[in-house]
Protein backbone atom coordinates (compact mmCIF):
# COMPACT_ATOMS: atom_id res chain seq x y z
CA UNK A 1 -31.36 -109.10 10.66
CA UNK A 2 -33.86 -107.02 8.48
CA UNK A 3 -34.74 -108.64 5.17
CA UNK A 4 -35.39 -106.47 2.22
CA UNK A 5 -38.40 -106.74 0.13
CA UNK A 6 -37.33 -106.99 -3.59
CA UNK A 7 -39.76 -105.68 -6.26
CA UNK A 8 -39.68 -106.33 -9.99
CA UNK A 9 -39.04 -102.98 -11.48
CA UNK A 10 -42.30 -103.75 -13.42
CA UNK A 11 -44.60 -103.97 -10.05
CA UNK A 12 -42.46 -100.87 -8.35
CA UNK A 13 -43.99 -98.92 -11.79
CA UNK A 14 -47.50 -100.74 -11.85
CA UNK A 15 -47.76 -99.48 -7.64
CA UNK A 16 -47.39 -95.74 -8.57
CA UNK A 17 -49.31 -96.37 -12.17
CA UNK A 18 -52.72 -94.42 -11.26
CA UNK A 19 -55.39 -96.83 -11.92
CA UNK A 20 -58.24 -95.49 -14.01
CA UNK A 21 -62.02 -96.91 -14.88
CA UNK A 22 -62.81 -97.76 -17.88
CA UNK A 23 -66.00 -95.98 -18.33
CA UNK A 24 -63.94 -92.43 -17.19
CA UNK A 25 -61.56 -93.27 -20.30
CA UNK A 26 -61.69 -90.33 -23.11
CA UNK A 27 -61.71 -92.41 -26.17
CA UNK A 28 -64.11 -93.40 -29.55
CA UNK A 29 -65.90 -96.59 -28.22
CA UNK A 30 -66.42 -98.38 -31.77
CA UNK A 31 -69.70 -100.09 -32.43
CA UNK A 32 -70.54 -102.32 -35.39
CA UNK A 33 -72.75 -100.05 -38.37
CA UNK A 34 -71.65 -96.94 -36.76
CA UNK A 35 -69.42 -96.26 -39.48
CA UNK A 36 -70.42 -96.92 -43.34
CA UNK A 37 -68.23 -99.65 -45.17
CA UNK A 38 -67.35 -99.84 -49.14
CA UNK A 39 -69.25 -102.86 -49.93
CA UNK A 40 -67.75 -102.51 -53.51
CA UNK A 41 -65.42 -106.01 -53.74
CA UNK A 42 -62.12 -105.77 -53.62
CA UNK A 43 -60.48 -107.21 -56.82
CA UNK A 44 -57.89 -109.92 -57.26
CA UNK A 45 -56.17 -110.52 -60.85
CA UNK A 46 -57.20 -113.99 -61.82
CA UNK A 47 -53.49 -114.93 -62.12
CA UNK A 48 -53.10 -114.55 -58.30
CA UNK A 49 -53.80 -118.10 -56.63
CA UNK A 50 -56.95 -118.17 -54.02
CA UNK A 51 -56.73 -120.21 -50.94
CA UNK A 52 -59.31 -122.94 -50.35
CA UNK A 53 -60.41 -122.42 -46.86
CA UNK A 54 -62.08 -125.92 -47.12
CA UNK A 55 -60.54 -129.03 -45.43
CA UNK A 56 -61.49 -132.25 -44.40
CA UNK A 57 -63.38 -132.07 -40.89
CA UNK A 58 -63.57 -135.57 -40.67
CA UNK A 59 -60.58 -137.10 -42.17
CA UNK A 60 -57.29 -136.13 -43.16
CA UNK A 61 -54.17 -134.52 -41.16
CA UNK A 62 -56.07 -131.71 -40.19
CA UNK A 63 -57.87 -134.02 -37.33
CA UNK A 64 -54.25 -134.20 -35.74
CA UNK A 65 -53.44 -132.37 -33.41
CA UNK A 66 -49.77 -131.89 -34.68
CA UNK A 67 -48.64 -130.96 -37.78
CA UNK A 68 -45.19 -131.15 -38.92
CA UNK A 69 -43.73 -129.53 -42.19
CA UNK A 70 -40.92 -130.34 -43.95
CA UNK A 71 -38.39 -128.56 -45.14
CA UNK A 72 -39.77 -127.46 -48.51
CA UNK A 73 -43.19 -126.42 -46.84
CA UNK A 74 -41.51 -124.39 -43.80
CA UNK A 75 -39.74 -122.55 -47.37
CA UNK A 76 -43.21 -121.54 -48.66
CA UNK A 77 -44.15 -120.50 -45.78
CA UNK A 78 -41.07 -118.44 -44.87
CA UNK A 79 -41.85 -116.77 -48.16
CA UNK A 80 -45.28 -115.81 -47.29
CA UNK A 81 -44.40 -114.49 -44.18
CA UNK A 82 -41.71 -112.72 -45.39
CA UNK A 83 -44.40 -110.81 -47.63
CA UNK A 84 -46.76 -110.28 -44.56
CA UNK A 85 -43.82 -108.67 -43.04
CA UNK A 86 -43.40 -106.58 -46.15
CA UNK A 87 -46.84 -105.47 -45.82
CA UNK A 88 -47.42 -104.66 -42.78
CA UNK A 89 -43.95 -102.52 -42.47
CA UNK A 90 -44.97 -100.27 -45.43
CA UNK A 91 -48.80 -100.10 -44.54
CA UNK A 92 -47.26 -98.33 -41.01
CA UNK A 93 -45.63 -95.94 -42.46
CA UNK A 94 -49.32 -94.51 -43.43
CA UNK A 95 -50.91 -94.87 -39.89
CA UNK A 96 -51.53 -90.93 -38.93
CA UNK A 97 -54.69 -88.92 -37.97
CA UNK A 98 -57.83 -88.46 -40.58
CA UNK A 99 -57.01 -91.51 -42.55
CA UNK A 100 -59.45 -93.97 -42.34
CA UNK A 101 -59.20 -97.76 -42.30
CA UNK A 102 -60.95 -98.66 -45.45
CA UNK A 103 -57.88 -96.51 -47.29
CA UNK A 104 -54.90 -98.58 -44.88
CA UNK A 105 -57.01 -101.49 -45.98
CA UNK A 106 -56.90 -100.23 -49.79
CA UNK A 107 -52.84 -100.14 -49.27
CA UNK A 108 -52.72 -103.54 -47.53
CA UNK A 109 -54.94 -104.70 -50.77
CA UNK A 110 -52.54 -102.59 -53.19
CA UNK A 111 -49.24 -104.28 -52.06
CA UNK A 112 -50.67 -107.68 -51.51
CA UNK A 113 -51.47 -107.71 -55.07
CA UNK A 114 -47.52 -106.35 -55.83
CA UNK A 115 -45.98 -108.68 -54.18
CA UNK A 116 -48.49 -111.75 -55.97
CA UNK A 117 -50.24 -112.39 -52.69
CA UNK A 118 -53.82 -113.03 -52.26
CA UNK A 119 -55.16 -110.93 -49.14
CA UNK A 120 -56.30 -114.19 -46.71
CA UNK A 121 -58.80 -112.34 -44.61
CA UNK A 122 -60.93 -111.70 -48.05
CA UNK A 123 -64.30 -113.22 -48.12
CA UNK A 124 -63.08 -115.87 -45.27
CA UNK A 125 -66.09 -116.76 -43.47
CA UNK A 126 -68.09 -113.63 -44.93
CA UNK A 127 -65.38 -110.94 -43.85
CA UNK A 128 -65.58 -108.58 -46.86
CA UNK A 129 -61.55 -106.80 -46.84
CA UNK A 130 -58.62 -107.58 -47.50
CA UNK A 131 -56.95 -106.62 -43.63
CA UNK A 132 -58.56 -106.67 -40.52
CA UNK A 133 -58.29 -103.04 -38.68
CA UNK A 134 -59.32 -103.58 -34.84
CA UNK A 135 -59.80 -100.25 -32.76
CA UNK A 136 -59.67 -99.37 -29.27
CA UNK A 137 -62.25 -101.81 -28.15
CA UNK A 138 -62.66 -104.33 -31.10
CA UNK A 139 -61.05 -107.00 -30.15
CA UNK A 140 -60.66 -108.93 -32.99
CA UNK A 141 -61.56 -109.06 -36.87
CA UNK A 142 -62.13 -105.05 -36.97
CA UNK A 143 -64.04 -104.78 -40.65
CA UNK A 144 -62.40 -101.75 -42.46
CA UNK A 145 -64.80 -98.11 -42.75
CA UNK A 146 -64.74 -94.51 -43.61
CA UNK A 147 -64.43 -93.77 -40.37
CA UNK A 148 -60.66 -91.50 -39.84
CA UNK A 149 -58.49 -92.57 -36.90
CA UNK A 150 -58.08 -90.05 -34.17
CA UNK A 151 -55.03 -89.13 -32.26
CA UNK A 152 -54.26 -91.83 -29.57
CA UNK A 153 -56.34 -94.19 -30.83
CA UNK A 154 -55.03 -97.61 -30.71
CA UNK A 155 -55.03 -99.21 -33.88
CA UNK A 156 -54.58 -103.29 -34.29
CA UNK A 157 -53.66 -104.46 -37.54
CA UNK A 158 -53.40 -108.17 -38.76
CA UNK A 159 -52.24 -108.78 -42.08
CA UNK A 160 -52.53 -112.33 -43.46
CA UNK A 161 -51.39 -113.11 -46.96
CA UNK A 162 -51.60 -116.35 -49.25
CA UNK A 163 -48.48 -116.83 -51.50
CA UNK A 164 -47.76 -119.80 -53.82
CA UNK A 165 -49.75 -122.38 -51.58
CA UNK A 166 -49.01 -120.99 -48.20
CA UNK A 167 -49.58 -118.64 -45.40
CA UNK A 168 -48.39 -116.05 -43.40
CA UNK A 169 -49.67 -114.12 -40.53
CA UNK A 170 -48.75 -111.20 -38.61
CA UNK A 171 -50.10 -108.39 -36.55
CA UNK A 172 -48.96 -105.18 -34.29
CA UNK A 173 -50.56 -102.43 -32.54
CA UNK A 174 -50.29 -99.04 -33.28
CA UNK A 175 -51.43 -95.91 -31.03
CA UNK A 176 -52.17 -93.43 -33.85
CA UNK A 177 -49.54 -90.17 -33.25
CA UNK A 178 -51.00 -86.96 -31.76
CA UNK A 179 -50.39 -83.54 -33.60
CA UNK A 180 -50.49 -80.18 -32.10
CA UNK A 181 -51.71 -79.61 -28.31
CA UNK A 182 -53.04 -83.35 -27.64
CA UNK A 183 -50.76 -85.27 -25.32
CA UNK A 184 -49.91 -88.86 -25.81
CA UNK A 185 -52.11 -91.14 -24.08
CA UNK A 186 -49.48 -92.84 -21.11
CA UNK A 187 -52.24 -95.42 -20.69
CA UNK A 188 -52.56 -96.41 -23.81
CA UNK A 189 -48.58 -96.50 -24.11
CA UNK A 190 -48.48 -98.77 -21.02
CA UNK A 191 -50.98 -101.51 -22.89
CA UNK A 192 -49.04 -101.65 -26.26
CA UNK A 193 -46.04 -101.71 -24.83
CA UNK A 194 -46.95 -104.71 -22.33
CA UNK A 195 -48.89 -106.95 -25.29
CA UNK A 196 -45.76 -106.82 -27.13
CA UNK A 197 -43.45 -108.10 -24.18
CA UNK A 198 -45.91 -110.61 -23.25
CA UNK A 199 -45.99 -112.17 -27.09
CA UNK A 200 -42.40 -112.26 -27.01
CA UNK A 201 -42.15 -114.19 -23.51
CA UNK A 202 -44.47 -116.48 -24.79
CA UNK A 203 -42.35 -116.97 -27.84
CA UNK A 204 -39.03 -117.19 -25.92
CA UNK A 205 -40.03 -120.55 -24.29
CA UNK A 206 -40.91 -122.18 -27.73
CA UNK A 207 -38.54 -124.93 -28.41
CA UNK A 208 -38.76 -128.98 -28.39
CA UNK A 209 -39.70 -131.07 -25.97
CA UNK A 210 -41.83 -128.21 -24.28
CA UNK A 211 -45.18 -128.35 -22.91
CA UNK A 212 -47.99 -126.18 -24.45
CA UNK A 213 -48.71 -124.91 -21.11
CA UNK A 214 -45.50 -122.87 -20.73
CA UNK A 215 -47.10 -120.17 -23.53
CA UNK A 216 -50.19 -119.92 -21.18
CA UNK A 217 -47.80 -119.79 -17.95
CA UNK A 218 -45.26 -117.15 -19.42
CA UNK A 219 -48.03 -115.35 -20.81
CA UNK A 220 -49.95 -115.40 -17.15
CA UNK A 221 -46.86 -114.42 -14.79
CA UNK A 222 -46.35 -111.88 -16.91
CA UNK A 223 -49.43 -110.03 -17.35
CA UNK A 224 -49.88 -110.69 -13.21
CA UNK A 225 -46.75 -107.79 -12.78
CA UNK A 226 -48.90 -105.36 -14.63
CA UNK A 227 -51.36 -103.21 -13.07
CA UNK A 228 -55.12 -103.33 -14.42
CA UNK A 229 -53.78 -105.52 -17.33
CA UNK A 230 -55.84 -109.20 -18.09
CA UNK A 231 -55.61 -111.76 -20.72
CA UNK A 232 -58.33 -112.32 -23.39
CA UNK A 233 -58.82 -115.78 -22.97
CA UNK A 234 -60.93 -115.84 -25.86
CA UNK A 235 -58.26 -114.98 -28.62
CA UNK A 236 -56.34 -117.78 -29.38
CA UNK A 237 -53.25 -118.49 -31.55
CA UNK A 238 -52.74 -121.42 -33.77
CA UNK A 239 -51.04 -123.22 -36.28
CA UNK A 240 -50.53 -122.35 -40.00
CA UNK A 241 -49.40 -123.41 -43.64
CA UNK A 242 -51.44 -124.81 -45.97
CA UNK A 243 -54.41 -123.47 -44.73
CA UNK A 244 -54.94 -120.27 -42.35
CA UNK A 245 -56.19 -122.19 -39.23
CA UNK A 246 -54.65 -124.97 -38.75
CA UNK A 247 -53.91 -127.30 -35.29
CA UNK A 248 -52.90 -126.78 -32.60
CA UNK A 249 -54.63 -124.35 -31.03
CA UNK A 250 -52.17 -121.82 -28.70
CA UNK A 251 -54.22 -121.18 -25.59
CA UNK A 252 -52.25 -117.80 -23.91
CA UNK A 253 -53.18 -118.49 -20.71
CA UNK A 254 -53.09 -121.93 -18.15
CA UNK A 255 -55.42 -124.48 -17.51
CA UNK A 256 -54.61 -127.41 -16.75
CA UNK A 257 -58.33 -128.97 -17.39
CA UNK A 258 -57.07 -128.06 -21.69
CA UNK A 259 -55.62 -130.89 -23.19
CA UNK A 260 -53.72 -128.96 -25.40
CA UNK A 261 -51.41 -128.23 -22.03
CA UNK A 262 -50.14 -131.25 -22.41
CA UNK A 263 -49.25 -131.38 -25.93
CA UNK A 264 -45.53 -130.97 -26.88
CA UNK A 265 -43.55 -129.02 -28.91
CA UNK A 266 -41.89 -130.44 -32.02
CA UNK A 267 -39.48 -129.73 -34.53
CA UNK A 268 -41.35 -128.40 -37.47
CA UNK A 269 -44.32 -127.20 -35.82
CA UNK A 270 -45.54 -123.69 -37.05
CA UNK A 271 -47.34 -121.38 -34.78
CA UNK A 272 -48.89 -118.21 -34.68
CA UNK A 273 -48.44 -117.28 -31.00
CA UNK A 274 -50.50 -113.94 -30.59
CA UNK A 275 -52.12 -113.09 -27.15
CA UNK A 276 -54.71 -110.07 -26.98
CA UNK A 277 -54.03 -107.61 -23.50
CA UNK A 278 -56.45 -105.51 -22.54
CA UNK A 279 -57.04 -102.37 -20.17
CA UNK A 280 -60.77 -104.36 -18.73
CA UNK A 281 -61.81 -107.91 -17.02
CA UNK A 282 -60.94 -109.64 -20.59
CA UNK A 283 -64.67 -110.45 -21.86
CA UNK A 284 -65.90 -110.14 -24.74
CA UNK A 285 -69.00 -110.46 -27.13
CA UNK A 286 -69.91 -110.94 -30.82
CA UNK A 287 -70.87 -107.32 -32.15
CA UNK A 288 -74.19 -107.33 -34.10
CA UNK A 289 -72.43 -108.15 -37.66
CA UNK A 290 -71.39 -111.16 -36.52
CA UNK A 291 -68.06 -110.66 -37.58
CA UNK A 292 -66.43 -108.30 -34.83
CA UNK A 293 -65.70 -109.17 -31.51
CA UNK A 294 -65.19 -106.25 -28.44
CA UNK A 295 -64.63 -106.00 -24.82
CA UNK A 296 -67.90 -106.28 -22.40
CA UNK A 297 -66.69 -103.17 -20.69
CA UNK A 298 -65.68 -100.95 -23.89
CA UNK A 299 -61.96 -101.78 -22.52
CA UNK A 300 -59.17 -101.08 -25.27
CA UNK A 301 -57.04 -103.74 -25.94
CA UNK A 302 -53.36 -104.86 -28.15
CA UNK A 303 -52.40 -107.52 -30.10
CA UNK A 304 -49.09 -108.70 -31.07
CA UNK A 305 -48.94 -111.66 -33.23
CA UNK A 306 -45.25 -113.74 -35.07
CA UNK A 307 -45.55 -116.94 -36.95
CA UNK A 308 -42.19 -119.16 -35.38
CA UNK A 309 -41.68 -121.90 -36.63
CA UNK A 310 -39.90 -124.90 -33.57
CA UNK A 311 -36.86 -125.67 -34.41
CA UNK A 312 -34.03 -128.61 -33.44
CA UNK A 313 -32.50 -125.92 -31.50
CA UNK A 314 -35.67 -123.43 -30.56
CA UNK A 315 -37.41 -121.19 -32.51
CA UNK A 316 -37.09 -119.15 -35.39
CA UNK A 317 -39.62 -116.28 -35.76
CA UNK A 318 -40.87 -116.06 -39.32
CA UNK A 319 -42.48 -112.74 -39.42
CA UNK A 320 -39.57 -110.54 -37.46
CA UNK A 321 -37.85 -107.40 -38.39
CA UNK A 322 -37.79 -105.61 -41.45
CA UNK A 323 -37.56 -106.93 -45.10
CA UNK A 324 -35.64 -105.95 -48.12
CA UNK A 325 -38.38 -106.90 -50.34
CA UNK A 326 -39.55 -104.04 -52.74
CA UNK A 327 -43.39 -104.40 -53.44
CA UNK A 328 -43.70 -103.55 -57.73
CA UNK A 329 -45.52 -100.16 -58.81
CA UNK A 330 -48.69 -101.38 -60.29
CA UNK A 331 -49.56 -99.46 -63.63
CA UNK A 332 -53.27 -101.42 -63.32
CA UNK A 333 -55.55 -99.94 -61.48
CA UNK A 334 -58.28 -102.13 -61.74
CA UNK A 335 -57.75 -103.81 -59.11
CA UNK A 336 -58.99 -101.23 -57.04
CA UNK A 337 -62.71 -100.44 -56.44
């Protein structure tokens, strides 16, 4: 008797997906001091609480490699991720061709300040905006310039906002629409849509009891079904609440010579799960400014990122879905340089 060969509808499309080199793609490759940056500061009111980005290295809970919150800390943190979500949803709504990223990083700024938020990403470790706006190859930390977004570029945005003592972090990838004659970029459709379904497997084995190593393993099998896709092992996710960067760290890929693979999942744990896919081999390099990271090859890549939070029962993702918070209309305007 003949046995039939059965194909994951994902590998029957990734088979008849033409494969394409990177260094034939038509897109901006971005390059650190190609594009000019408003050095003017961004302004905070005073009555706004900053973070302190400063903990103890040596002692203190931050050595552990587990962190549990409690009930009234997974609140704060609810709330500030509530507000990221906020954010983020009304700073889309602006993504288009011609604008640049030092204005979506003016609007991040704008309703961070509404909604009594400090913008996280400003002046931690030297990073001088309030948003970090990643494009086509920048892998991570993309510094905000006067340079405008082009049709089918792909656009990473992570918004991270302090509120009231805590954090919240989330990101998404946008391909910036086309107008007129251009066709959407398939390719870059394929990517986006792929990072996103391989954040969300990760997330969907998040509960108690469970080994670090499934977010690496769910993260791996996936990406394996989809053709000319890899992993950036270098990204990693991480825990959050008090401070930005907090333990453990979420590899999104498996190996089982980490020691975080063997680490469990507890109740209470809060993680930023947030795996970078990109179109190349997956390496990357510090850019010149020694704040930007990009591909080796000039590869695009996407980023998804939630903050969950491990339940008794699972997970509960912090940063999901839309809000019905309404950011205030700010009469100052000195809070804008």
């Amino acid at each position: 008797m003949n046995k039939k060969l059965l194909l994951s509808p994902i590998i029957v499309r990734s088979i008849f997906r033409r494969t394409r080199n990177p260094s034939s793609k038509s897109y901006d490759i971005i390059t650190s001091g190609a594009y000019k940056t408003n050095n003017l500061p961004r302004v905070v009111p005073k009555e706004i609480p900053r973070p302190n980005h400063i903990y103890n290295l040596v002692n203190g809970p931050y050595q552990s490699p587990i962190l549990i919150k409690n009930q009234w800390q997974l609140e704060g943190i609810r709330a500030a991720c509530r507000r990221a979500r906020t954010i983020i949803d009304r700073v889309s709504e602006s993504i288009q061709p011609g604008i640049t990223t030092d204005a979506i990083d003016r609007i991040v700024h704008e309703l961070c300040i509404s909604l009594g938020c400090y913008p996280a990403p400003l002046n931690y470790e030297n990073f001088p905006r309030s948003c970090c706006t990643s494009v086509n190859n920048i892998v991570l930390h993309g510094v905000p310039d006067d340079r405008p977004l082009k049709e089918n570029d792909i656009l990473k945005l992570d918004v991270s906002v302090y509120y009231n003592g805590f954090f919240g972090d989330v990101s998404e990838t946008y391909l910036v629409p086309t107008t007129g004659k251009t066709s959407t970029d398939k390719h870059a459709l394929y990517l986006i849509k792929h990072a996103r379904r391989c954040r969300d497997r990760a997330i969907a084995v998040c509960r108690p009891g469970v080994e670090f190593s499934a977010i690496g393993r769910a993260c791996e099998e996936y990406i394996r079904q989809c053709n000319g896709l890899n992993i950036v092992r270098s990204a990693c996710g991480h825990g959050l609440g008090e401070q930005l960067h907090e333990p453990p760290q979420v590899l999104h890929y498996f190996d089982p010579s980490e020691k975080q693979m063997k680490w469990i999942m507890k109740e209470g744990m809060i993680l930023a799960i947030e795996p970078v896919i990109t179109e190349g081999n997956g390496r990357v390099k510090m850019c010149e400014d020694d704040i930007q990271v990009c591909t080796t090859d000039n590869s695009r890549c996407a980023q998804f990122e939630h903050t969950i939070a491990i339940t008794s029962t699972g997970h509960e993702i912090l940063t999901e879905g839309k809000t019905d918070m309404r950011p205030n209309v700010l009469d100052r305007k000195d809070v804008f340089v």
